[in-house]
Protein backbone atom coordinates (compact mmCIF):
# COMPACT_ATOMS: atom_id res chain seq x y z
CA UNK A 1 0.00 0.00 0.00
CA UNK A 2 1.35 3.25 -1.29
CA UNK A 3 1.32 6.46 1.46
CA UNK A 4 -1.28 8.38 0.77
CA UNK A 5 -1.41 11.85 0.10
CA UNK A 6 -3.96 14.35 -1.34
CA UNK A 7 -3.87 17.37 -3.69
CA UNK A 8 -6.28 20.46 -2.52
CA UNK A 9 -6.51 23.80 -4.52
CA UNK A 10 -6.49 26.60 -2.33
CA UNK A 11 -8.81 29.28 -3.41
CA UNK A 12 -7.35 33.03 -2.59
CA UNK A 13 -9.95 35.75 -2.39
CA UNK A 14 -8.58 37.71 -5.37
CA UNK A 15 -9.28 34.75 -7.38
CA UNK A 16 -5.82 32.98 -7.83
CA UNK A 17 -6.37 28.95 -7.63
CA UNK A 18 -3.08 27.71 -5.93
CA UNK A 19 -2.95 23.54 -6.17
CA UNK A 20 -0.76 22.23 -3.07
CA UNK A 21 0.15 18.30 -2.11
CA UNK A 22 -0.61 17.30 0.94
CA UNK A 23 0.34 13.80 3.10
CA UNK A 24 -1.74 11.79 4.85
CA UNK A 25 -2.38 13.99 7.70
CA UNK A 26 -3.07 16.70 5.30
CA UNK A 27 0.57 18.54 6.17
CA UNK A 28 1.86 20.29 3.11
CA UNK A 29 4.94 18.83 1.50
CA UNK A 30 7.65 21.69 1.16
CA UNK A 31 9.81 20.26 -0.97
CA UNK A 32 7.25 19.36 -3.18
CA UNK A 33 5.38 22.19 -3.41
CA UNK A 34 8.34 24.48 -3.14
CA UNK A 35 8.99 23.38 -6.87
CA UNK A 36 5.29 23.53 -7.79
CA UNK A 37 5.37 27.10 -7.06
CA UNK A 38 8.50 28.50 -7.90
CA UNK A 39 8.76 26.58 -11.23
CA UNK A 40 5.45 25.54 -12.34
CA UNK A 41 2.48 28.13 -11.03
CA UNK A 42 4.23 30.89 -13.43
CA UNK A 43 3.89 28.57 -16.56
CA UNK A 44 0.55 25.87 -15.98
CA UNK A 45 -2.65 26.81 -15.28
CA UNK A 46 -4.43 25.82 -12.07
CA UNK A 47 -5.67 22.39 -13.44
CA UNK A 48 -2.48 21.66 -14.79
CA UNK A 49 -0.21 21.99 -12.18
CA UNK A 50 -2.60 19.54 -10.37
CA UNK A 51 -1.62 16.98 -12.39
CA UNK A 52 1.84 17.33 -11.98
CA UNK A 53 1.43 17.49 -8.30
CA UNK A 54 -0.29 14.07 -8.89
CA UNK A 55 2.46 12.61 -10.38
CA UNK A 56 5.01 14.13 -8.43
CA UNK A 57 2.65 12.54 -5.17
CA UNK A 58 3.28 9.11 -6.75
CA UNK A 59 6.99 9.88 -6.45
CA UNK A 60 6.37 10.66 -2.62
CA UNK A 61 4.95 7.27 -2.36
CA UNK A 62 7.37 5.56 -3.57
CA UNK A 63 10.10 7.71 -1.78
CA UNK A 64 8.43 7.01 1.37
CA UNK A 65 9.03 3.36 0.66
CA UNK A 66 12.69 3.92 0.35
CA UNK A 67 15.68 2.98 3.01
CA UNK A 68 16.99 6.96 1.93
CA UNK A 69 15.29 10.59 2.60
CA UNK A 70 15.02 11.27 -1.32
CA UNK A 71 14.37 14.92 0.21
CA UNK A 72 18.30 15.14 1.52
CA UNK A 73 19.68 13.29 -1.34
CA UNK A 74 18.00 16.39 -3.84
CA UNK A 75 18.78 18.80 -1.28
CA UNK A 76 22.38 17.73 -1.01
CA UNK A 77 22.89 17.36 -5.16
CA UNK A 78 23.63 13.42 -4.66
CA UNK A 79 20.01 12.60 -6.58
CA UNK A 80 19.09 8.66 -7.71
CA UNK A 81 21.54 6.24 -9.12
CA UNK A 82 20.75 4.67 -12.67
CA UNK A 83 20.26 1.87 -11.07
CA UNK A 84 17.39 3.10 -8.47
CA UNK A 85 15.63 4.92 -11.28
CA UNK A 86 15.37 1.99 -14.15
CA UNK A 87 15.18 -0.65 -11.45
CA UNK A 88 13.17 0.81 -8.82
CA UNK A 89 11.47 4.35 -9.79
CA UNK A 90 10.36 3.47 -13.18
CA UNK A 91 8.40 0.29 -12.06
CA UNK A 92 6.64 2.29 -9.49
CA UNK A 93 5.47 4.86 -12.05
CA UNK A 94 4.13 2.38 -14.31
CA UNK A 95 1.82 1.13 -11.60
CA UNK A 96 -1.77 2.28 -11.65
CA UNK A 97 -2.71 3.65 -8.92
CA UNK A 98 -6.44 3.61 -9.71
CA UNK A 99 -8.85 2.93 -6.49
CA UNK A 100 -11.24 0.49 -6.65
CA UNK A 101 -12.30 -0.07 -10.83
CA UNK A 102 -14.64 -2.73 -12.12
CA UNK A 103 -11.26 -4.08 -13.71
CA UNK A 104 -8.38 -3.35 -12.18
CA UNK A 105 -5.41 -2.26 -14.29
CA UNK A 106 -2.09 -3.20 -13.35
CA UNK A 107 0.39 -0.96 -15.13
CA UNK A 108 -0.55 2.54 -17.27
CA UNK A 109 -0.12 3.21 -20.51
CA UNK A 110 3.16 4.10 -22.30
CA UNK A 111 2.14 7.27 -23.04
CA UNK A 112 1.18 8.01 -19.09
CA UNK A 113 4.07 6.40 -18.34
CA UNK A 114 6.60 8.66 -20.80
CA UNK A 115 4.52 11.42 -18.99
CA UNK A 116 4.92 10.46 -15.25
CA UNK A 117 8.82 10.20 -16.10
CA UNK A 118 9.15 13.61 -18.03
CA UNK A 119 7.52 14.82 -14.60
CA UNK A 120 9.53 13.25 -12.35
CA UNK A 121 12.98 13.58 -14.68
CA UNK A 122 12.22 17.52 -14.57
CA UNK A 123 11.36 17.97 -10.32
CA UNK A 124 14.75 16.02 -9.99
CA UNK A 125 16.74 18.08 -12.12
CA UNK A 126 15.21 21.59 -10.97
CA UNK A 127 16.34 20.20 -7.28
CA UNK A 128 19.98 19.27 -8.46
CA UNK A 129 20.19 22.59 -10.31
CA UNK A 130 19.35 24.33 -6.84
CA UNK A 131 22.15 22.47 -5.13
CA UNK A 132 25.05 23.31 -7.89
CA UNK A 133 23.52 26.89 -6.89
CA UNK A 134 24.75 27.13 -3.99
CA UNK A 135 28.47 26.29 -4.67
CA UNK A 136 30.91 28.77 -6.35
CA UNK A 137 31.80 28.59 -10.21
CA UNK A 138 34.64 26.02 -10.72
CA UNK A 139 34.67 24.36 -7.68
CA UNK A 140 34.99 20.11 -7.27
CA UNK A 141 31.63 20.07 -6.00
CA UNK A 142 29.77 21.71 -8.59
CA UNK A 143 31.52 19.58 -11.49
CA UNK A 144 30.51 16.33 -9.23
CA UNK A 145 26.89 17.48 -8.79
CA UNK A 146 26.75 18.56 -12.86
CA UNK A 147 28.22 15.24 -13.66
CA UNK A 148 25.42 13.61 -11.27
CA UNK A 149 22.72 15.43 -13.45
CA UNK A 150 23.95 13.96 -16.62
CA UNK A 151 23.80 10.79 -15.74
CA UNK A 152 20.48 10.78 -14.44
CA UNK A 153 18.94 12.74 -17.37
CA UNK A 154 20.66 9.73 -19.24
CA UNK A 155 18.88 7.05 -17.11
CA UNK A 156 15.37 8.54 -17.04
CA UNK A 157 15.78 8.41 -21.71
CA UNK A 158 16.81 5.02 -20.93
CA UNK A 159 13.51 3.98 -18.61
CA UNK A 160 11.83 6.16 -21.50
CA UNK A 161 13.20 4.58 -24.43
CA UNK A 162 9.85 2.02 -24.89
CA UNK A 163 8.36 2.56 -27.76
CA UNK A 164 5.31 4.56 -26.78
CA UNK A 165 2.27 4.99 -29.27
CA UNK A 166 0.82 8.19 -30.37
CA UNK A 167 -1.79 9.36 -28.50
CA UNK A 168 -5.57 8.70 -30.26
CA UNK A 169 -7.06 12.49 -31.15
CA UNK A 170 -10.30 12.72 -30.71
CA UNK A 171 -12.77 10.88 -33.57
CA UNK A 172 -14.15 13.57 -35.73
CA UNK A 173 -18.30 12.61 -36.78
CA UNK A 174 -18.88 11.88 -40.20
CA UNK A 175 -21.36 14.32 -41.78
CA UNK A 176 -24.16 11.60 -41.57
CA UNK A 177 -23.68 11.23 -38.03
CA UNK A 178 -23.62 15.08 -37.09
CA UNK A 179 -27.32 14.93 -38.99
CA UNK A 180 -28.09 12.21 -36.34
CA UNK A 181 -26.72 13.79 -33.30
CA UNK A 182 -28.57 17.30 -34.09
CA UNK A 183 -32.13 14.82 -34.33
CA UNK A 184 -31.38 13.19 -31.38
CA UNK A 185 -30.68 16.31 -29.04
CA UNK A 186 -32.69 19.04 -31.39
CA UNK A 187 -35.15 19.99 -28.28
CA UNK A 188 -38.66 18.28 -28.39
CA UNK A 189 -36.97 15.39 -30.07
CA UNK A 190 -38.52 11.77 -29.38
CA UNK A 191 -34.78 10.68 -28.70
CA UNK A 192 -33.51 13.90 -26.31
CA UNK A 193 -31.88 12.20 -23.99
CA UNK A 194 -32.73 15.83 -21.48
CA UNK A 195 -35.32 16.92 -19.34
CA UNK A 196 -37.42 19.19 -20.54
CA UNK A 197 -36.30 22.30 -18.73
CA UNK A 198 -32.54 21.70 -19.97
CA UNK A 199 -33.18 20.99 -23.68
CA UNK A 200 -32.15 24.11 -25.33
CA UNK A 201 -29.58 24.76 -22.67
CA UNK A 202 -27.85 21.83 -23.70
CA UNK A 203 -28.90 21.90 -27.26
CA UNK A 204 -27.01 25.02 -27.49
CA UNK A 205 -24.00 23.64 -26.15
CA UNK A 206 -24.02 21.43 -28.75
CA UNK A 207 -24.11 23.65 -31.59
CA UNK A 208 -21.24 26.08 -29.94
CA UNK A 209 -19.16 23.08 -29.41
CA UNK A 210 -19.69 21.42 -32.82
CA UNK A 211 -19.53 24.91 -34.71
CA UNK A 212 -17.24 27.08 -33.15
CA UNK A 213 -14.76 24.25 -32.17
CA UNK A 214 -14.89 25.54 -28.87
CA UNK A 215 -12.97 23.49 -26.19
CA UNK A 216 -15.04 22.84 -22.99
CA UNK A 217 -13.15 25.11 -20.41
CA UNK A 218 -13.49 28.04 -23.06
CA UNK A 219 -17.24 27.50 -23.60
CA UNK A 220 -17.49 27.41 -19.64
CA UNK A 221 -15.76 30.73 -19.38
CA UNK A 222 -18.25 32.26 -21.70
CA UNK A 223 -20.24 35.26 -19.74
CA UNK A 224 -23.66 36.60 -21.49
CA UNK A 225 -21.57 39.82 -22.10
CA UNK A 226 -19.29 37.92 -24.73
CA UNK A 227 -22.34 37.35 -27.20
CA UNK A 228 -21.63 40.47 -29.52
CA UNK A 229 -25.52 39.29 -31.54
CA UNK A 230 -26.35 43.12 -32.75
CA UNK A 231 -23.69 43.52 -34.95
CA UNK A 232 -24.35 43.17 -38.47
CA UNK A 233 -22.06 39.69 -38.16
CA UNK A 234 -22.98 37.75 -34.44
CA UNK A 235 -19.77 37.28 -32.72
CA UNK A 236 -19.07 35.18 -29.65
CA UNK A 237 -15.71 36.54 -27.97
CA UNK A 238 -13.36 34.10 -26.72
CA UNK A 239 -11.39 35.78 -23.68
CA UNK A 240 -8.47 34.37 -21.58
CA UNK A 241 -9.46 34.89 -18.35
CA UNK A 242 -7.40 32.74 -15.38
CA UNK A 243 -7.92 33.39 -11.84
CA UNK A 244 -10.98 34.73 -11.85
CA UNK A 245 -11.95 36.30 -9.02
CA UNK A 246 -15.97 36.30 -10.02
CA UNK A 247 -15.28 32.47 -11.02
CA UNK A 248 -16.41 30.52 -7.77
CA UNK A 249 -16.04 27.24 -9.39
CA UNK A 250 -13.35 25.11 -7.58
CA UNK A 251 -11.55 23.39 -10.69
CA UNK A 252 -11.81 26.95 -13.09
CA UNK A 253 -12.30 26.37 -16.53
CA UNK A 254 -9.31 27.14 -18.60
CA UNK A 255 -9.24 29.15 -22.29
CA UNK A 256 -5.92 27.47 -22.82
CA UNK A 257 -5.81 28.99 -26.54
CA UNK A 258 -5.51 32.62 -27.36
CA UNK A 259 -8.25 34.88 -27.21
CA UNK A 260 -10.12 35.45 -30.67
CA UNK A 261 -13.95 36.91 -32.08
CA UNK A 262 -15.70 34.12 -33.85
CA UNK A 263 -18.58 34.95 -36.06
CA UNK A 264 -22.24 33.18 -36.02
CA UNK A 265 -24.40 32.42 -37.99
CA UNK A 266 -27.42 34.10 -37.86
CA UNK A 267 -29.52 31.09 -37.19
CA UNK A 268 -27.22 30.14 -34.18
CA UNK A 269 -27.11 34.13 -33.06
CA UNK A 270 -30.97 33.77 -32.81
CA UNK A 271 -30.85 30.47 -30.56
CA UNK A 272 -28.23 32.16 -28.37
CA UNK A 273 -30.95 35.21 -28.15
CA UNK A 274 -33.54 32.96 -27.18
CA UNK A 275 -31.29 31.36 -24.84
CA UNK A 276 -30.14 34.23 -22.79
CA UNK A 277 -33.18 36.34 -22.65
CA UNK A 278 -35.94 33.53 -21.94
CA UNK A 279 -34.28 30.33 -20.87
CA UNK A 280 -31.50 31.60 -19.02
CA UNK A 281 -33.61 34.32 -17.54
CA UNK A 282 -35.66 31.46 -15.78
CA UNK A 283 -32.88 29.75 -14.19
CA UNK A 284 -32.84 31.14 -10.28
CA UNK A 285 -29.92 33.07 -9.42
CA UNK A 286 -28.96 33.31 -13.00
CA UNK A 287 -28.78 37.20 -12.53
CA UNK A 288 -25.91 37.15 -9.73
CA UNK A 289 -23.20 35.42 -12.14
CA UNK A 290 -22.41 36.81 -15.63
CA UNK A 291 -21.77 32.98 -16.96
CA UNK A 292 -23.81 31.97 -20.20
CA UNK A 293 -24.18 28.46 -18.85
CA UNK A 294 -25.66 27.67 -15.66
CA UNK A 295 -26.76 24.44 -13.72
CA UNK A 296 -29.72 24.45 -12.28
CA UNK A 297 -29.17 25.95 -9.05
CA UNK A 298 -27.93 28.95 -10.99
CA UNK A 299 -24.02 28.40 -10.50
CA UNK A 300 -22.04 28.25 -13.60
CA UNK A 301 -21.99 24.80 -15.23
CA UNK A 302 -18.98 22.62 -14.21
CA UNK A 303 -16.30 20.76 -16.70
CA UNK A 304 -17.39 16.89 -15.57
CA UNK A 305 -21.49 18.73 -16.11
CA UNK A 306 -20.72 18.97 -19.59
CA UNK A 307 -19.04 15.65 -20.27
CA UNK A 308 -21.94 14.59 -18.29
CA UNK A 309 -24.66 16.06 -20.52
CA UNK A 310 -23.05 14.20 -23.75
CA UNK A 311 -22.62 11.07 -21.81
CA UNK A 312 -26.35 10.76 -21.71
CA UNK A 313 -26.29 11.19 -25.14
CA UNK A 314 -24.46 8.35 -25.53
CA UNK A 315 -26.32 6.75 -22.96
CA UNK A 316 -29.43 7.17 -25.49
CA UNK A 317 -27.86 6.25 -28.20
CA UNK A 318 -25.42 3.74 -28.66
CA UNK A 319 -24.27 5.24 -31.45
CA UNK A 320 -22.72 8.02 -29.67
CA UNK A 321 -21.34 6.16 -27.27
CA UNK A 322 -18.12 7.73 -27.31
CA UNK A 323 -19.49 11.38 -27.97
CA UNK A 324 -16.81 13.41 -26.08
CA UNK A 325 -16.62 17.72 -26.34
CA UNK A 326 -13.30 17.17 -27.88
CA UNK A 327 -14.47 15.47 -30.29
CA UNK A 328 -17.06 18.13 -31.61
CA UNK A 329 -14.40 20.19 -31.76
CA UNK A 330 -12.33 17.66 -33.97
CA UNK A 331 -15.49 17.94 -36.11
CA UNK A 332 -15.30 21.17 -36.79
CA UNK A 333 -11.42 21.34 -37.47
CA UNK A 334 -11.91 18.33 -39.97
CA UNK A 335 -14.92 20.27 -41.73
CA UNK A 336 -13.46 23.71 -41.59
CA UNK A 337 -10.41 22.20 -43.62
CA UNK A 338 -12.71 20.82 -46.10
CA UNK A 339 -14.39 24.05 -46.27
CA UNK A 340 -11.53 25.78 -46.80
CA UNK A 341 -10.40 23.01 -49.75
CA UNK A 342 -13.65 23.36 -51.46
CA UNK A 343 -13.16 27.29 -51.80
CA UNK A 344 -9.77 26.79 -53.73
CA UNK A 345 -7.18 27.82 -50.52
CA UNK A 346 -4.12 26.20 -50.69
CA UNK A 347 -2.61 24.43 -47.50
CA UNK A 348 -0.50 27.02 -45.96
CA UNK A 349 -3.38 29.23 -46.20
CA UNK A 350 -6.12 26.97 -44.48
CA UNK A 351 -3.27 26.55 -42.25
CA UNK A 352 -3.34 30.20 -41.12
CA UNK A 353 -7.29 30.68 -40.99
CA UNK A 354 -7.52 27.59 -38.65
CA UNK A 355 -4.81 28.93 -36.02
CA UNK A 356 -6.89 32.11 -35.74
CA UNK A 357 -10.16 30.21 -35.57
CA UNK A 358 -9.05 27.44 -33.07
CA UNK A 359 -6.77 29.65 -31.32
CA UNK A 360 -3.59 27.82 -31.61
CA UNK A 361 -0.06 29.84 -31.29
CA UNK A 362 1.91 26.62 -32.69
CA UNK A 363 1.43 24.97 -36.32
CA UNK A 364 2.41 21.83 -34.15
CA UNK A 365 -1.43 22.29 -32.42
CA UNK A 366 -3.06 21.83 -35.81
CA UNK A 367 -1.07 18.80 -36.76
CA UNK A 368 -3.76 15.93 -34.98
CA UNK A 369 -6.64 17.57 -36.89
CA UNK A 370 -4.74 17.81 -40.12
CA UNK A 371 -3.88 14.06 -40.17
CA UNK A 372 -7.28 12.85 -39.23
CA UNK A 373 -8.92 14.51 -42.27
CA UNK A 374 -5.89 12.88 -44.25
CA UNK A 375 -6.85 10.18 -42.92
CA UNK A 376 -10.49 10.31 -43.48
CA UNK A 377 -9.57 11.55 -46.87
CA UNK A 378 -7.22 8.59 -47.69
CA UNK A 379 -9.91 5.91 -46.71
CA UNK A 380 -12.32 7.79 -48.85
CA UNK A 381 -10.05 7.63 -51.87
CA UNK A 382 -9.24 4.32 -51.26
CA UNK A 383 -12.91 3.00 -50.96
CA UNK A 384 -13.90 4.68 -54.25
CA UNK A 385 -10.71 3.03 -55.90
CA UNK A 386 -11.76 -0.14 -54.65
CA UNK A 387 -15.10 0.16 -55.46
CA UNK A 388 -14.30 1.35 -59.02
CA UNK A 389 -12.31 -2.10 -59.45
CA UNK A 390 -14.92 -4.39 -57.78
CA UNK A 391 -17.74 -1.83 -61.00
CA UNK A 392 -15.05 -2.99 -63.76
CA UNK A 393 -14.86 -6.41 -62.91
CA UNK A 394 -18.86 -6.85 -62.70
CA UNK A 395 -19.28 -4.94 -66.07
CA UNK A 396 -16.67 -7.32 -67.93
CA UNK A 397 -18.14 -11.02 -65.99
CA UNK A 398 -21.60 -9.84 -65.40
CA UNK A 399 -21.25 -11.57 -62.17
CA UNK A 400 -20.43 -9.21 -58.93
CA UNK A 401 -19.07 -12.90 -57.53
CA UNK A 402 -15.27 -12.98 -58.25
């Protein structure tokens, strides 16, 4: 049995969302969370740096297992030995550490794995980099401890060096299956999967995801006053936002892109009118927050709410069994590039329309979408070649039997 420990974010009253591990008798970890602060707050979000703490709380586990204080060997600049880290360590991190599941798992994926080390590999470093700090340039002890740091980077790429598979993006719908999933959850529908009450709430939510290609945290973060629907084009205003002080939600939604006016269409602008001036209006409490989407005890919605409201979906319909937000939002990458194919643009150009759109800063963001609808594009091609073959061979035998 593993120690236990516990990561709590610690809400400050100007808004700031400060994740800290904790042990088992709910003690903060300085050594831990020293790093957390100092190197990660200023570069991860809230929800992000919780993960890391996760991971870096497995490594407390397993440290508290150990004949050694891992804390004084950082401290001092001695770190792990190869050995400890591909023999010991790297076991331990491929461990799941999952609680009770209907089937337990015994080790992670590579890809959580490669993740947990890159984690680790980096807190160990930062800690050896502090303790050639504090000796002066040139001296034996700073060339031991630098030496040290080589050779561990070396032995975490070694326990690395498994071949670990590409992480699965997010299934984009086929156009015959976004027809279906707009009947099933179009409001009034037979098949809604909603009460009545939260039909065109969720309806809505839909649309926004599937057409805008919003991700979830930045169609959380969406207040009333970001639906721009008098000017001549609708515009929804995507706003980076983090620490919100008027956010009360514990885990805040994150607008991890770059902030960016999308324009609607006027059909959606007039469901988003309806929406905030009779359905929203009806919610209690609705007028002390300035969030679009609410629950129903007038809070703003919360992430696991909206995974939870396509769940049922799926729950519905088998079909959309799968039905994820992320993967609207792969939908409307996919069909955006075929847009942009069928009105003549060439690559580069598509290219620069979707990192506006989607909000990315990197070409290396776009990359997943661009190979699924290569993908998609490849199996259509090859389908109509085979096809075309299996026409030619009926029209010379007569017989489709061959």
């Amino acid at each position: 049995m593993h120690a236990r420990f516990h990561v709590v974010i610690v809400r400050h009253p100007d808004g700031e969302r400060l994740p800290i591990l904790l042990d088992a008798s709910r003690q903060p970890i300085g050594w831990i969370n020293a790093y957390a602060i100092q190197r990660l707050r200023p570069r991860l979000a809230a929800n992000s740096l919780a993960k890391s703490l996760h991971i870096l709380g497995f490594l407390w586990s397993w440290a508290a297992k150990q004949p050694f204080s891992l804390q004084e060997r950082l401290n001092t600049g001695e770190g792990l030995s190869p050995d400890e880290i591909v023999s010991q360590l790297y076991p331990w991190l491929r461990r799941s550490f999952q609680g009770h599941p209907k089937v337990h798992k015994l080790v992670v994926s590579p890809s959580t794995v490669a993740q947990r080390l890159q984690v680790v590999a980096r807190f160990i470093s930062w800690h050896l980099e502090c303790a050639m700090a504090r000796w002066s340039p040139g001296s034996a002890e700073l060339r031991d401890i630098r030496d040290r740091l080589k050779i561990i980077e070396r032995a975490f790429a070694h326990a690395g060096r498994a071949r670990v598979a590409s992480p699965q993006h997010a299934r984009p719908l086929s156009e015959e299956e976004v027809t279906r999933l707009l009947m099933v959850c179009r409001p009034g529908s037979d098949k809604n999967p909603w009460k009545r009450p939260y039909q065109e709430r969720n309806y809505l939510i839909v649309l926004m995801l599937l057409l805008l290609g919003l991700r979830r945290g930045e169609l959380l973060k969406l207040r009333v006053g970001d639906c721009l629907l008098s000017r001549r084009i609708p515009e929804v205003r995507i706003e980076r936002s983090p620490d919100d002080a008027r956010d009360p939600r514990r885990s805040e939604p994150q607008v991890k892109t770059d902030s960016r006016q999308l324009p609607c269409d006027a059909s959606l602008a007039r469901l988003l009118n309806a929406y905030i001036c009779q359905t929203r209006r009806e919610i209690a409490g609705a007028d002390k927050t300035p969030f679009l989407f609410l629950s129903r005890d007038g809070k703003p919605m919360s992430l696991a709410r909206v995974n939870g409201v396509l769940g049922q979906v799926g729950a519905m319909d088998p079909e959309f069994r799968d039905l994820h937000p992320h993967s609207l939002r792969s939908t409307c990458a996919t069909s955006f590039r075929a847009q942009g194919l069928r009105n003549g643009l060439d690559e580069d150009r598509i290219e620069k329309h979707m990192m506006y759109f989607f909000g990315w800063r990197s070409s290396d963001s776009l990359r997943p979408y661009v190979a699924e609808a290569i993908r998609r594009e490849s199996c259509e091609l090859s389908l109509g070649y085979q096809s075309l073959l299996f026409a030619c061979q009926t029209a010379e035998t007569g017989n489709d039997q061959w």
